[in-house]
N, C-alpha and C. Protein backbone atom coordinates (compact mmCIF):
# COMPACT_ATOMS: atom_id res chain seq x y z
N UNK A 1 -12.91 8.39 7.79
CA UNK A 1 -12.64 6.97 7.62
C UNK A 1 -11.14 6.75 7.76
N UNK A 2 -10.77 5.74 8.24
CA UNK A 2 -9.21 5.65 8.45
C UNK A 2 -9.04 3.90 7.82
N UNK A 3 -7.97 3.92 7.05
CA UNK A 3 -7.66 2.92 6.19
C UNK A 3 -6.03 2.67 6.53
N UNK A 4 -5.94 1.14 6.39
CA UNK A 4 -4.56 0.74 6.92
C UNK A 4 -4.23 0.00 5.68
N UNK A 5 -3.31 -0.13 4.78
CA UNK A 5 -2.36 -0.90 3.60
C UNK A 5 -1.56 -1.37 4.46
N UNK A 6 -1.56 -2.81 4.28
CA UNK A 6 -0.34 -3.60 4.67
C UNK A 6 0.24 -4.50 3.74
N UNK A 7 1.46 -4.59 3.85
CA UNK A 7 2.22 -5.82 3.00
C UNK A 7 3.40 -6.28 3.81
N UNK A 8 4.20 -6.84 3.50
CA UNK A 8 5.21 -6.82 3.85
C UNK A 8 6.43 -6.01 4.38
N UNK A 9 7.03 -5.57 3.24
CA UNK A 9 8.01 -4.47 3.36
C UNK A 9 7.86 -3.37 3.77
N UNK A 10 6.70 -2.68 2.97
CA UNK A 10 6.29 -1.13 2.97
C UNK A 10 6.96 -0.57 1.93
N UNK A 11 7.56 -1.29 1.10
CA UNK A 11 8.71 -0.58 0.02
C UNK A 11 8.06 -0.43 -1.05
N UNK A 12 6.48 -0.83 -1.40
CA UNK A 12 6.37 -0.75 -2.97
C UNK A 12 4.83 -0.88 -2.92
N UNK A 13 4.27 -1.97 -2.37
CA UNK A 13 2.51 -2.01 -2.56
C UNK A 13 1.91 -1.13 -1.71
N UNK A 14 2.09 -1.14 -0.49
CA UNK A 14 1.33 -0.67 0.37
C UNK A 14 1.76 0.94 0.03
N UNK A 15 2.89 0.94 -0.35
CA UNK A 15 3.55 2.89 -0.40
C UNK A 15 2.56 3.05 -1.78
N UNK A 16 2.47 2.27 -2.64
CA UNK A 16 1.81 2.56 -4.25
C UNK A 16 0.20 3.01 -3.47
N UNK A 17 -0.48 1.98 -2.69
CA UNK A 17 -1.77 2.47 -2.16
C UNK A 17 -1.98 3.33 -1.58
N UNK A 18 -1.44 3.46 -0.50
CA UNK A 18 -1.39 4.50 0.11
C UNK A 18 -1.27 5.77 -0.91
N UNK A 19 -0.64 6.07 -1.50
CA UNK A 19 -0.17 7.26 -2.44
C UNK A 19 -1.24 7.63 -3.15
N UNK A 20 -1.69 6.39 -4.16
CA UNK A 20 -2.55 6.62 -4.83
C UNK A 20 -4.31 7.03 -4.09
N UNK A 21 -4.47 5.95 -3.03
CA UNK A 21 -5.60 6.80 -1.94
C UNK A 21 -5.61 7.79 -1.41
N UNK A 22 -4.81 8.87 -1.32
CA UNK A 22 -4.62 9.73 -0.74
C UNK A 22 -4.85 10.91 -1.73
N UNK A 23 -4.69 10.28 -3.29
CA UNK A 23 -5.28 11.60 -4.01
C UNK A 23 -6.17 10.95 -4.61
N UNK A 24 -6.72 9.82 -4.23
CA UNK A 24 -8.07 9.61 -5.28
C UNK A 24 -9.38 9.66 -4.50
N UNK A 25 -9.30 9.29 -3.01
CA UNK A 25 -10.36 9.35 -1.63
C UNK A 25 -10.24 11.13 -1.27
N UNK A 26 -11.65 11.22 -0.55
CA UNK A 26 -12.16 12.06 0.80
C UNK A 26 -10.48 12.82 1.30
N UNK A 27 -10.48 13.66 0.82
CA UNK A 27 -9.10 14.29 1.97
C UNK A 27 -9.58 14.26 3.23
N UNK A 28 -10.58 14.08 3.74
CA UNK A 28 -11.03 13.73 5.53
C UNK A 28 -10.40 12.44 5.87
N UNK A 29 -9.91 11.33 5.07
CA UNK A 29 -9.82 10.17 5.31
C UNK A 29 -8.56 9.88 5.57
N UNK A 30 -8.15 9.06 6.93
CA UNK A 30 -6.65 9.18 7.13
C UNK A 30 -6.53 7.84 6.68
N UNK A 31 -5.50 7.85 5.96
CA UNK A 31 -4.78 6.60 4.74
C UNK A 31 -3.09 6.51 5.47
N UNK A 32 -3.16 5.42 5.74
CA UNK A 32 -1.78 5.24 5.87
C UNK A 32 -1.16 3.82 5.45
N UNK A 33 -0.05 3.39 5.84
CA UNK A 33 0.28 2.19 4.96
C UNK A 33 1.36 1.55 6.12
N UNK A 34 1.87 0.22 6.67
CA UNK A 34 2.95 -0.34 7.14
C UNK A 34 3.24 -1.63 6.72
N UNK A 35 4.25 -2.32 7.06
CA UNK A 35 4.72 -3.49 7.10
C UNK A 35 5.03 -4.69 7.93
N UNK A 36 5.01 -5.79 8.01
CA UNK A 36 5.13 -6.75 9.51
C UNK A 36 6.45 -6.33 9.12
N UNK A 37 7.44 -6.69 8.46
CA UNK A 37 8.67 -6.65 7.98
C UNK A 37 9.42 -5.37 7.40
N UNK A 38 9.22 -4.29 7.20
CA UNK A 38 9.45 -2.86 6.98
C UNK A 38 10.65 -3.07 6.27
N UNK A 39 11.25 -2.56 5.12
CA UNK A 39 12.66 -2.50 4.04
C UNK A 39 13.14 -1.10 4.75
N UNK A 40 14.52 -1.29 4.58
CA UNK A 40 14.89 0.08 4.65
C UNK A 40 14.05 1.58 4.04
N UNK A 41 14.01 1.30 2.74
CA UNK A 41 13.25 2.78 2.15
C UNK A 41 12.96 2.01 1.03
N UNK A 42 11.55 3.32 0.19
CA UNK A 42 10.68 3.05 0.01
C UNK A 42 11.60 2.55 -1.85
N UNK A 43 10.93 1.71 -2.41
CA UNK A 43 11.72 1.39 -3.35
C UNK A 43 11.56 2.36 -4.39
N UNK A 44 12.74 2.47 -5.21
CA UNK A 44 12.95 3.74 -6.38
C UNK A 44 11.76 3.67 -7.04
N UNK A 45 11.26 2.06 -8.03
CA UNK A 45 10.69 2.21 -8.59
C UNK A 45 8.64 2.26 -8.51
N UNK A 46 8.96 2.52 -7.40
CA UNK A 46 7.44 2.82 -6.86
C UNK A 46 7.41 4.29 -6.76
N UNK A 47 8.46 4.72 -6.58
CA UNK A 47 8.50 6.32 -6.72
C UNK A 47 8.40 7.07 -8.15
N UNK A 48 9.01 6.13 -8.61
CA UNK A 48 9.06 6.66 -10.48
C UNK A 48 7.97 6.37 -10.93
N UNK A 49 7.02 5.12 -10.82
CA UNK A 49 5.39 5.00 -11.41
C UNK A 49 4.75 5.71 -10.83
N UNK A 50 4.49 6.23 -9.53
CA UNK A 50 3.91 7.04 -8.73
C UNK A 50 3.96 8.53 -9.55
N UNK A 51 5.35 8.91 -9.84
CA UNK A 51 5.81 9.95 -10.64
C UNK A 51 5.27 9.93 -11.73
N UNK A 52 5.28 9.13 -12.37
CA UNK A 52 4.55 9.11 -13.72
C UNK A 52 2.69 9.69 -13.52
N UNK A 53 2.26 9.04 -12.76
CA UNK A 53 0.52 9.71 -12.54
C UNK A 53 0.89 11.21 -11.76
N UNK A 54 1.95 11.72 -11.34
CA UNK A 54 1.43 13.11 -11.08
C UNK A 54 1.60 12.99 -8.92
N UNK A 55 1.94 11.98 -8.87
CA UNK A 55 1.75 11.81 -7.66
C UNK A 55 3.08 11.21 -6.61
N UNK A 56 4.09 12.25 -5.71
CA UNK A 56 5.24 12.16 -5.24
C UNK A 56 4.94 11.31 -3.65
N UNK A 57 5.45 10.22 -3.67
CA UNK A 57 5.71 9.46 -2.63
C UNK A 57 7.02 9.51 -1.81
N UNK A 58 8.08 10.47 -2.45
CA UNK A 58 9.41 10.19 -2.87
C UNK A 58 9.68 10.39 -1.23
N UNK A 59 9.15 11.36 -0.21
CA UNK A 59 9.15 11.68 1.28
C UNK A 59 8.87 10.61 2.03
N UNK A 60 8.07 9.83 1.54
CA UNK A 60 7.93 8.49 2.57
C UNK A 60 8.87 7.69 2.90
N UNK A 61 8.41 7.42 4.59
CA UNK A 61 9.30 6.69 4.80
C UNK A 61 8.59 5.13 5.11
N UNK A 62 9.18 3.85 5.22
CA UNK A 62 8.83 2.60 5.74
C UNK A 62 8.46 3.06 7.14
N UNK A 63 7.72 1.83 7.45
CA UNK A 63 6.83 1.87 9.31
C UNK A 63 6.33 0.38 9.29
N UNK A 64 6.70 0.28 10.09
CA UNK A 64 6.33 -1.09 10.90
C UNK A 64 4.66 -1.13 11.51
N UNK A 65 4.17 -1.86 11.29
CA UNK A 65 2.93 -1.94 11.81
C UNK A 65 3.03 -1.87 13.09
N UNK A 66 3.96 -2.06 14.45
CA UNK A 66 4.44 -2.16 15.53
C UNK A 66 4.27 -0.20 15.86
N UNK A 67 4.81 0.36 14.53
CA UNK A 67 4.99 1.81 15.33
C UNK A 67 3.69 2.46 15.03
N UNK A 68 2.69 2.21 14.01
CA UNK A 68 1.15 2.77 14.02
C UNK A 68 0.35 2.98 14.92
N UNK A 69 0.18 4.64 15.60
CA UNK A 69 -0.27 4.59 16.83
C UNK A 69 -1.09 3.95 17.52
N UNK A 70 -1.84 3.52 18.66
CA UNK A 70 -2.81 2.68 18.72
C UNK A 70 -4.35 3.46 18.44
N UNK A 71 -4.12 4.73 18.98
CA UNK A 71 -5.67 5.62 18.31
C UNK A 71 -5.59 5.13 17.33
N UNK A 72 -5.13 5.22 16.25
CA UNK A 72 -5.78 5.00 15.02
C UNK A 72 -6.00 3.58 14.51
N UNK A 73 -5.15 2.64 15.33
CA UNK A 73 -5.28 0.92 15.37
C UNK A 73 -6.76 0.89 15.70
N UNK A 74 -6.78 1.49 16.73
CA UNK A 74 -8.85 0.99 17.65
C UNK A 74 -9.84 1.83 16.68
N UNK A 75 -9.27 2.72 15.94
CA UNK A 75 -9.97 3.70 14.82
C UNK A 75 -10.01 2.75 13.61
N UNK A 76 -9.67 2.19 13.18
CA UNK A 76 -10.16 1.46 11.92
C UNK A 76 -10.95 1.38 11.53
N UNK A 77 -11.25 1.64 10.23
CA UNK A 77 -12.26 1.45 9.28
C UNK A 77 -12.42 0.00 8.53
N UNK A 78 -10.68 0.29 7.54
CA UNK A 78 -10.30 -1.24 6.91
C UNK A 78 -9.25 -1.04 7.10
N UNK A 79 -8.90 -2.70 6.93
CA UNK A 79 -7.50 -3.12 6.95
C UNK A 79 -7.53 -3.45 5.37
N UNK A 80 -6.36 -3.17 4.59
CA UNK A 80 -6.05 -3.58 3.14
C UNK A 80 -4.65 -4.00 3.25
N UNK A 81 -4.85 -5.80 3.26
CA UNK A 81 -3.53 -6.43 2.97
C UNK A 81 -3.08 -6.51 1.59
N UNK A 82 -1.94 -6.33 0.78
CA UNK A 82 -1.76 -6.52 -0.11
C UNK A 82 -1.13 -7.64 -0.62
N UNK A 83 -0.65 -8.52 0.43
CA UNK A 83 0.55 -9.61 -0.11
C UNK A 83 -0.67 -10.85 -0.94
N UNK A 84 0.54 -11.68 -1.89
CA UNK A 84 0.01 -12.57 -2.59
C UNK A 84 0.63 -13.91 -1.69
N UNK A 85 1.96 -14.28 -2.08
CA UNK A 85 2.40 -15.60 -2.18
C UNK A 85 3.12 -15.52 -0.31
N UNK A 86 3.25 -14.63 -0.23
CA UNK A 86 4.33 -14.38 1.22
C UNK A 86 2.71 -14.15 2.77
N UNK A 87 3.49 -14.57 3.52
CA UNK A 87 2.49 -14.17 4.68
C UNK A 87 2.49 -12.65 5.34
N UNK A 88 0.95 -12.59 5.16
CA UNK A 88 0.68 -11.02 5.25
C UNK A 88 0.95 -10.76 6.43
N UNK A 89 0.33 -9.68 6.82
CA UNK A 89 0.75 -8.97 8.42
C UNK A 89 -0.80 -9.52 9.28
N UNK A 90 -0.76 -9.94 10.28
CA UNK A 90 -2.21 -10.09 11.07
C UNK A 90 -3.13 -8.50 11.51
N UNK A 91 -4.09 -9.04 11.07
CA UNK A 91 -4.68 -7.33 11.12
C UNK A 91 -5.74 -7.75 12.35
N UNK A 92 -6.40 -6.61 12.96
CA UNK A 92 -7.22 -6.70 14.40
C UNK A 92 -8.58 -7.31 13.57
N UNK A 93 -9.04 -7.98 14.62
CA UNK A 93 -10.20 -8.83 14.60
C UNK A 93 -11.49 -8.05 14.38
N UNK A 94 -11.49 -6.73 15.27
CA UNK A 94 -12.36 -6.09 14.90
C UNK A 94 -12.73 -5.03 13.50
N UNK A 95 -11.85 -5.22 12.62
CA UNK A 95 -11.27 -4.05 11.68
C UNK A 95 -12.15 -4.88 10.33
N UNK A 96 -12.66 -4.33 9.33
CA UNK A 96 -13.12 -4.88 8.63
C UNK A 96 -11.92 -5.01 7.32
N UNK A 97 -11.15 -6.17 7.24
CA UNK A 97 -10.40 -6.47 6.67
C UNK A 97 -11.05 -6.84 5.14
N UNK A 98 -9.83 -6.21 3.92
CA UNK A 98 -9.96 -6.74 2.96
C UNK A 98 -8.55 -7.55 2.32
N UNK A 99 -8.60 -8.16 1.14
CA UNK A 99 -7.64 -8.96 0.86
C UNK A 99 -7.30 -8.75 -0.49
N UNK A 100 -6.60 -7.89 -0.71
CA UNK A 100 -5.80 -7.37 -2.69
C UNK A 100 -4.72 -8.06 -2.55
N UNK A 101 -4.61 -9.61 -3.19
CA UNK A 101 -3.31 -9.81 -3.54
C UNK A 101 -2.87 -9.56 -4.71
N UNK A 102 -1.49 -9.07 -4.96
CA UNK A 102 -0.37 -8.50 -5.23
C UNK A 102 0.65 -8.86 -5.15
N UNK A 103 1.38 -9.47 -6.53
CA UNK A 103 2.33 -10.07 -6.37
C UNK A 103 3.29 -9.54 -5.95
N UNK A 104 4.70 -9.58 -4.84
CA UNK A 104 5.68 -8.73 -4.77
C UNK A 104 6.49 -7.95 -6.16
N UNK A 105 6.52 -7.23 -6.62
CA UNK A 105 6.96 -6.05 -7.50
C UNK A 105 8.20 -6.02 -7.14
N UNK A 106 8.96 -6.21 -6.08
CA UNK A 106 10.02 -6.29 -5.30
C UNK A 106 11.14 -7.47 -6.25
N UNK A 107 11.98 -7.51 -6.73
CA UNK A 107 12.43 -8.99 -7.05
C UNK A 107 13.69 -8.78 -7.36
N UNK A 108 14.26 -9.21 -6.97
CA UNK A 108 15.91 -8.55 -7.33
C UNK A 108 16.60 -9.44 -8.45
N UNK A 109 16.25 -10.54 -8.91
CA UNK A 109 16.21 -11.15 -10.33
C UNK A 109 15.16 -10.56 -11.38
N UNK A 110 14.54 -9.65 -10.85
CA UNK A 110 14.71 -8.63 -12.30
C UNK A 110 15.59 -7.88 -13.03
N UNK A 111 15.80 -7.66 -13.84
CA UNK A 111 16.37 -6.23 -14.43
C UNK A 111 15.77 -5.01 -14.77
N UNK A 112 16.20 -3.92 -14.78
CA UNK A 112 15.76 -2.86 -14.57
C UNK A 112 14.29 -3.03 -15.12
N UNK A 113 13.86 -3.27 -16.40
CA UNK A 113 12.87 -2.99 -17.63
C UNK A 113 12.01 -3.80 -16.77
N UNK A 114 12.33 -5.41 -15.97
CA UNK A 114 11.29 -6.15 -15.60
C UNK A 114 10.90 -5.32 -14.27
N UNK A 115 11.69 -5.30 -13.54
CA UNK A 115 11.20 -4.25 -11.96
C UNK A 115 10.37 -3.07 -12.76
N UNK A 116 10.39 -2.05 -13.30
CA UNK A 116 9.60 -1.00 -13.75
C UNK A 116 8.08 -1.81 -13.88
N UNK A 117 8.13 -2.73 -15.12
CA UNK A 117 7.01 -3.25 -15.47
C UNK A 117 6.22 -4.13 -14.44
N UNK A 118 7.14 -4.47 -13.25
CA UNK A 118 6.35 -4.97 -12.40
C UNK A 118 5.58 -4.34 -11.19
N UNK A 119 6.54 -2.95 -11.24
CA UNK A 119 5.65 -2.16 -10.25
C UNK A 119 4.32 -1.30 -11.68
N UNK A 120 4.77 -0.89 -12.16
CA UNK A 120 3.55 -0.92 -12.92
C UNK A 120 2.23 -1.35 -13.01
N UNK A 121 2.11 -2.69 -13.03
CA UNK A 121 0.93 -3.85 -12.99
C UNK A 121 0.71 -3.16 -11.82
N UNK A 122 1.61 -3.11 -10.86
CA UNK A 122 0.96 -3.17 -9.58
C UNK A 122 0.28 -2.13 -9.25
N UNK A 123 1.00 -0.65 -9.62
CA UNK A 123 0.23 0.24 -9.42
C UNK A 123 -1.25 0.34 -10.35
N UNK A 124 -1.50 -0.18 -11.39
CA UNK A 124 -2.45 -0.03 -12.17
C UNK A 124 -3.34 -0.85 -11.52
N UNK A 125 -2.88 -2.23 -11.14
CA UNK A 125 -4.07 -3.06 -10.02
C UNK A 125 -4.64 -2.46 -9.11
N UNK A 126 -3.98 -2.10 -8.34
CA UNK A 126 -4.17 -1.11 -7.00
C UNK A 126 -5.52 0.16 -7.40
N UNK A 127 -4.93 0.63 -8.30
CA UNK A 127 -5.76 1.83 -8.59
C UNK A 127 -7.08 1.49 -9.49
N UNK A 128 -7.33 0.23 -10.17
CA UNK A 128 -8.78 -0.18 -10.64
C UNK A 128 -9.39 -0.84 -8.98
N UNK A 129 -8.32 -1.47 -7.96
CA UNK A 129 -8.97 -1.91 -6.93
C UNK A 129 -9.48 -0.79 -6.05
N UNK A 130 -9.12 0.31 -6.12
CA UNK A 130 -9.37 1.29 -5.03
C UNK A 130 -10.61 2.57 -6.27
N UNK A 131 -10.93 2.02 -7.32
CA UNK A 131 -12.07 2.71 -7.96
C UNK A 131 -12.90 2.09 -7.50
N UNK A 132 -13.08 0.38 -7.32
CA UNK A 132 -13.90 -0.16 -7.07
C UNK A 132 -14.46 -0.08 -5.69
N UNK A 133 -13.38 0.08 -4.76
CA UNK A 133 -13.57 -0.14 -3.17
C UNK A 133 -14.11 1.37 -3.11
N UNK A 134 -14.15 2.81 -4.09
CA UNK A 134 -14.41 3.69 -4.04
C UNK A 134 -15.64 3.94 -4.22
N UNK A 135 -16.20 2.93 -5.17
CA UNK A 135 -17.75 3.29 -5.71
C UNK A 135 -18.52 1.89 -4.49
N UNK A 136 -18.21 1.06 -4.25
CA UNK A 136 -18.91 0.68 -2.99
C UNK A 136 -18.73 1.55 -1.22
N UNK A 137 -18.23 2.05 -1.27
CA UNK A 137 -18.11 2.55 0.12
C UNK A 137 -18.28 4.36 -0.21
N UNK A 138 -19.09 4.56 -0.93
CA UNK A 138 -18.94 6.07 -0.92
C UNK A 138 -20.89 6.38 -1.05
């Protein structure tokens, strides 16, 4: 099965899914993650909650939905957008798209304690959403 996370950046939701699918799914299943908009690198604090479950993202890099080869574009299984309030990335027509919004975790009028706690939520959303998407598709 091949699964696509999209959001925006690639700096924090889609890197949290991706991460977390990759040790909770089928190791047969290629999981990957991009952005319409790609951030430089992947944000600290998605690396440190990630860290906290046991699970290192810290090697990833951002990708543009533009550079995702096309085999695996015409290979789709699902598309998993994550954005809430911002416009997501357009996913292929034929791909059976789902829709996890997720507020950006991203916010630079946080302070440290609020950014932690906001990627938090997020990773904990993510990971009751991908038990669920786990026990229907398995």
């Amino acid at each position: 099965m091949n699964i696509l996370f999209l959001c925006v950046g690639n700096s924090g939701r889609s890197q949290i899914a991706e991460g977390l699918a990759r040790d909770m799914l089928p190791k047969s299943y290629d999981i990957r993650s991009a952005g319409s908009e790609p951030a430089q690198t992947v944000h600290n604090d998605a690396i440190l909650v990630m860290q906290e479950v046991g699970i290192d993202i810290s090697s990833h890099k951002t990708k543009s939905i533009n550079s995702i080869d096309e085999e695996f574009i015409n290979e789709l299984d699902y598309v998993i957008t994550l954005c809430a309030e911002e416009v997501c990335p357009v996913v292929p027509d034929s791909t059976n798209a789902l829709h996890w919004p997720n507020e950006d975790p991203d916010n630079d009028n946080f302070s440290s304690i609020q950014s932690k706690k906001a990627f938090l939520k997020t990773r904990d959303d993510i990971f009751n959403l991908l038990k669920k998407f786990f026990i229907l598709n398995s």
